[in-house]
Protein backbone atom coordinates (compact mmCIF):
# COMPACT_ATOMS: atom_id res chain seq x y z
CA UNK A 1 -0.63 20.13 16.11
CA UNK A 2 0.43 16.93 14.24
CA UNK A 3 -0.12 16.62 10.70
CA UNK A 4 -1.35 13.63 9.24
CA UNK A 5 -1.74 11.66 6.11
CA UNK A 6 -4.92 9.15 5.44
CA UNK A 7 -4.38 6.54 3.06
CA UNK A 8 -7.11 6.15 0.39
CA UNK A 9 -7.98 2.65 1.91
CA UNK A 10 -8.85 4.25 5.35
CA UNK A 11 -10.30 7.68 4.10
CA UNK A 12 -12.85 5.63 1.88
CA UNK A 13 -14.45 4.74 4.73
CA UNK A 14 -15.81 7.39 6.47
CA UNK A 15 -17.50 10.48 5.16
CA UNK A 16 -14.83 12.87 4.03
CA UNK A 17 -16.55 15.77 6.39
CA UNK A 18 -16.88 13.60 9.27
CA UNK A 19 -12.82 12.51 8.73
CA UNK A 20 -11.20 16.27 8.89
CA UNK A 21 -13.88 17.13 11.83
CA UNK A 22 -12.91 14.09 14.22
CA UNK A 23 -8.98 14.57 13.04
CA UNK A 24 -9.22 17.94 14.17
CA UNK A 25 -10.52 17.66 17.04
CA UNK A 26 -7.95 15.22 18.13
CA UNK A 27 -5.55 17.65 16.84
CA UNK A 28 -4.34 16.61 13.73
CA UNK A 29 -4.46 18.08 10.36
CA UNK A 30 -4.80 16.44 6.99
CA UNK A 31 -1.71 16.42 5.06
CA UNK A 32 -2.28 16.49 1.09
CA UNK A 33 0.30 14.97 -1.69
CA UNK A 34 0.63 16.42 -4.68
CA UNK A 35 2.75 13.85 -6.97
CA UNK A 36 1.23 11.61 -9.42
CA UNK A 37 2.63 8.27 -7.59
CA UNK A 38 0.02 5.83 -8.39
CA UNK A 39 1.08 6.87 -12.54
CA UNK A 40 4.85 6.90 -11.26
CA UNK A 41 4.71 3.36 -9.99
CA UNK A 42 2.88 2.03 -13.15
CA UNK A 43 5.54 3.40 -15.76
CA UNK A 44 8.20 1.76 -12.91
CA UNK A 45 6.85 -1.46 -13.93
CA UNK A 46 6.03 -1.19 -17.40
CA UNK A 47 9.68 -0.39 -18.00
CA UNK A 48 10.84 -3.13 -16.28
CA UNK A 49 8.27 -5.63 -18.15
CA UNK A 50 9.77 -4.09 -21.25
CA UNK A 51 13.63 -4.84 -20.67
CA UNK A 52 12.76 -8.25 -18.31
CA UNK A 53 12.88 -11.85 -20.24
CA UNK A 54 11.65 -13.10 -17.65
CA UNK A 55 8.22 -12.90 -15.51
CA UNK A 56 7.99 -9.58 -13.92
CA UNK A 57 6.81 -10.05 -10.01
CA UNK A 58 4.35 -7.15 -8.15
CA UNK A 59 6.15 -6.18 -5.14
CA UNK A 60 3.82 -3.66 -3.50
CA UNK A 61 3.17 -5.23 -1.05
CA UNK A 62 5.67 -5.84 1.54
CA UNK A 63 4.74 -9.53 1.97
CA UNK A 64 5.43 -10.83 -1.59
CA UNK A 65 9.15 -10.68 -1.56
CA UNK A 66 9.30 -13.97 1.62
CA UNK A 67 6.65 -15.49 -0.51
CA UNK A 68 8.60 -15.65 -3.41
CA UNK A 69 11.63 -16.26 -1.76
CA UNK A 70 9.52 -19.15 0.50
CA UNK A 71 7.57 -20.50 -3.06
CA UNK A 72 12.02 -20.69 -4.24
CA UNK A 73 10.76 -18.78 -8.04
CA UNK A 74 12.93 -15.68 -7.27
CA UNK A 75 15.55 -17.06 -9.86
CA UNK A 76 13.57 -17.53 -12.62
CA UNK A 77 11.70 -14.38 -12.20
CA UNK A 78 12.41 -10.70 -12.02
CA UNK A 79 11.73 -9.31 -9.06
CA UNK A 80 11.89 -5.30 -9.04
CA UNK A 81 13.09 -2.93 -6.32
CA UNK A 82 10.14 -0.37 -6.36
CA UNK A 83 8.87 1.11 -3.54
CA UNK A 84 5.11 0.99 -2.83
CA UNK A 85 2.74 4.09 -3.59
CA UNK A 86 2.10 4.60 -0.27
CA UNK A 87 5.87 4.76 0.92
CA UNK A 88 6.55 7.25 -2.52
CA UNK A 89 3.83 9.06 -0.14
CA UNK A 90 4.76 9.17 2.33
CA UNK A 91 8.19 10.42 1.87
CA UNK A 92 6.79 13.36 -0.25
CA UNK A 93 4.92 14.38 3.23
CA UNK A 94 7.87 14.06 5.14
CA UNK A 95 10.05 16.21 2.75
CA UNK A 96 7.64 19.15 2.90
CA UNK A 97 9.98 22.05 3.52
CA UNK A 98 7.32 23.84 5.45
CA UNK A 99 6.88 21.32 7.72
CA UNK A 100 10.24 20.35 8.60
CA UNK A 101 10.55 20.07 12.51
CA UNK A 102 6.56 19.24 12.97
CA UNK A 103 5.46 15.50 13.18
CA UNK A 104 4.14 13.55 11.06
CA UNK A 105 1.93 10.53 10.84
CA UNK A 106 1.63 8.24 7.81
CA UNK A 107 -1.35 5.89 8.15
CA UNK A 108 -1.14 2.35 6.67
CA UNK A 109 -3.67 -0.44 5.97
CA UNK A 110 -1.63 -2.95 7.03
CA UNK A 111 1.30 -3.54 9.55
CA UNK A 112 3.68 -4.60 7.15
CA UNK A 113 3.62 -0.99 5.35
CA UNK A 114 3.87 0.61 8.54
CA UNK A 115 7.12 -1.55 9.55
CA UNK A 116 8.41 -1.00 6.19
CA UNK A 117 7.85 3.41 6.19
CA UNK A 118 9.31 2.89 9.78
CA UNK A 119 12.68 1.45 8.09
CA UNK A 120 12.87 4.63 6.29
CA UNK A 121 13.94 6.28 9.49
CA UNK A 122 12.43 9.70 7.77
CA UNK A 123 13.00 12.64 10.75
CA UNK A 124 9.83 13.28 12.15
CA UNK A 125 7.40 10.85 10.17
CA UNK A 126 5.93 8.20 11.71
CA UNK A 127 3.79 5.33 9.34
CA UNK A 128 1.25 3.64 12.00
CA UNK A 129 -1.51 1.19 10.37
CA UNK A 130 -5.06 2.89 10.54
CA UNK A 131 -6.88 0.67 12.91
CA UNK A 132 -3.89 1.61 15.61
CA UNK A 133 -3.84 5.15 15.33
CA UNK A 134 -7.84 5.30 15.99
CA UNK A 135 -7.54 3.04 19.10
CA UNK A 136 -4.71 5.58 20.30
CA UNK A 137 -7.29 7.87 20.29
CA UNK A 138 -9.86 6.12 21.35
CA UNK A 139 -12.55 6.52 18.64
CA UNK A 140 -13.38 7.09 15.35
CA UNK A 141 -16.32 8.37 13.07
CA UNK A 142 -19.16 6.47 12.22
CA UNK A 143 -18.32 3.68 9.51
CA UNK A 144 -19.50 4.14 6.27
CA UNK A 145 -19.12 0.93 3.27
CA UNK A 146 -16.99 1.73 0.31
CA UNK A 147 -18.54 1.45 -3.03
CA UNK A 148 -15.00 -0.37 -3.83
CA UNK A 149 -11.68 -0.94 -2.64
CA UNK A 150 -9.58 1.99 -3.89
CA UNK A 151 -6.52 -0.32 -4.18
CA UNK A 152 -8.57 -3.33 -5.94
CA UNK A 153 -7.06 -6.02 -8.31
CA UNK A 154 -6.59 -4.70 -11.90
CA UNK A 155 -4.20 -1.94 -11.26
CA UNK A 156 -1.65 -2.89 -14.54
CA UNK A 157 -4.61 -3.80 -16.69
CA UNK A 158 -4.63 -1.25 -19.74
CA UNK A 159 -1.24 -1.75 -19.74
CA UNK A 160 -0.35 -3.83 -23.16
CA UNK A 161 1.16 -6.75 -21.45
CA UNK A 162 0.23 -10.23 -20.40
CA UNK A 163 -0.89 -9.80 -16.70
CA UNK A 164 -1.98 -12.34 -14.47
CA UNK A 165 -3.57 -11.34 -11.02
CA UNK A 166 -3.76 -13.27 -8.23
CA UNK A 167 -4.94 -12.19 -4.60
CA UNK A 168 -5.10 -13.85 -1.00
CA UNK A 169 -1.92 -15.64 0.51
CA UNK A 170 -3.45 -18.86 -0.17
CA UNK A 171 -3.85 -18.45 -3.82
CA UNK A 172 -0.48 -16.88 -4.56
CA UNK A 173 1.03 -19.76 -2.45
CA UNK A 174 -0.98 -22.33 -5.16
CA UNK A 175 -0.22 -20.29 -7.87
CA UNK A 176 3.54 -21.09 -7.85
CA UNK A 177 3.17 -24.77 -6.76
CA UNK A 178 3.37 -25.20 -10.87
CA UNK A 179 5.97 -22.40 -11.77
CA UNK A 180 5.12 -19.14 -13.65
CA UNK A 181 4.07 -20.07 -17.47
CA UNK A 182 6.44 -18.12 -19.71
CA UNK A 183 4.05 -16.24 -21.79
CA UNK A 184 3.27 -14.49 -18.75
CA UNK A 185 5.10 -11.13 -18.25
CA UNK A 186 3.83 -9.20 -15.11
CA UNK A 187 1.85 -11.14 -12.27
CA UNK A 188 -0.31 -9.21 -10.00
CA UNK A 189 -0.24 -9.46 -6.44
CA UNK A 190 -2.28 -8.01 -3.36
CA UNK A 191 -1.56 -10.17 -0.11
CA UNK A 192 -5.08 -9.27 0.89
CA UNK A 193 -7.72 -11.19 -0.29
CA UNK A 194 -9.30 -8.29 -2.90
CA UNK A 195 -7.32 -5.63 -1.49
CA UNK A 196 -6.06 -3.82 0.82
CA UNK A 197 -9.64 -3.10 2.45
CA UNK A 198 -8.62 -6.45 3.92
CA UNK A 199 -5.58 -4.90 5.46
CA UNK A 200 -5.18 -5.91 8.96
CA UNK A 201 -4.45 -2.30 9.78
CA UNK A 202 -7.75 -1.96 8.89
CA UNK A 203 -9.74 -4.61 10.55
CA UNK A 204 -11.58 -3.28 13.60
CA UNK A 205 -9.33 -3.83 16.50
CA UNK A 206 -10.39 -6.79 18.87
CA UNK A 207 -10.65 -5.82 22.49
């Protein structure tokens, strides 16, 4: 038995019946997390954006940092060391005191979430993108298309501040060709074109 965590991105497409019955019969059961991260992460940032001068830079995804760095705005900007809500995730799995010694698999919707879990060195908890895992096993339930991406652009709005979000790698890259205005305090951004339903742990695998 290996226990296993689906992120939202993966799990919202397929019915949620069909899911448990094709994990289970590969073995696997569906691990549950109880914290509030997606709420944890937000107040992470809004405290930030309330003691940064400057521009406050979305780093949940693992690719924004080298385009920042690449784009040469990390010095006028403040770039925050906050985990992801999938990596809060899956280190709450992993610390689950009654499943110490059993395996554990953290699925990702991209690779660059999966290399960055894997980092973690957590004992017994793997993070392997989606699209992977499902090739390992060689299937997967029948498809089914999201009403919306569960990790969509918009996730500070609400929040009081001056947000600006950008998606795609193309579009952040243009973005800061002209430099962050200054009236701007949190920028927004999701590697993905729309979201991480765009992960390329999520793409169908090309044979």
């Amino acid at each position: 038995m290996a226990y296993i965590w689906v992120n939202p991105v993966a799990a919202g497409m397929y019915e949620p019946m069909a899911l448990d019955e094709f994990l289970a019969r590969h073995g696997h059961k569906r691990l549950v997390t109880t914290g509030d991260w997606l709420t944890i992460v937000k107040e992470k940032y809004v405290k930030v954006v309330g003691q940064s001068k400057r521009p406050v830079m979305d780093v949940r995804c693992p690719k924004i940092k080298p385009l920042l760095e690449e784009a040469g705005v990390t010095a006028d900007v403040t770039v925050p060391e906050i985990n992801p809500i999938l990596i809060h995730c899956g280190e709450e799995c992993s610390a689950k005191e009654e499943l110490q010694g059993e395996e554990k698999i953290i699925t990702t919707p991209c690779q660059a979430l999966a290399d960055m879990g894997n980092a973690l060195d957590l004992e017994n908890t793997w993070f392997v993108p989606w699209n992977k895992f499902v090739e390992e096993l060689g299937g997967e339930p029948a498809r089914i298309q999201p009403k919306e991406s569960p990790i969509p652009p918009g996730f500070f709005s609400g929040m009081g501040v001056n947000v600006v979000s950008v998606t795609g790698e193309e579009e952040i890259r243009k973005y800061f060709e002209t430099g962050v205005p200054e009236q701007v305090q949190l920028v927004e951004m999701l590697f993905c074109k729309e979201g991480c339903h765009n992960g390329d742990g999520i793409r169908k695998c090309e044979r």
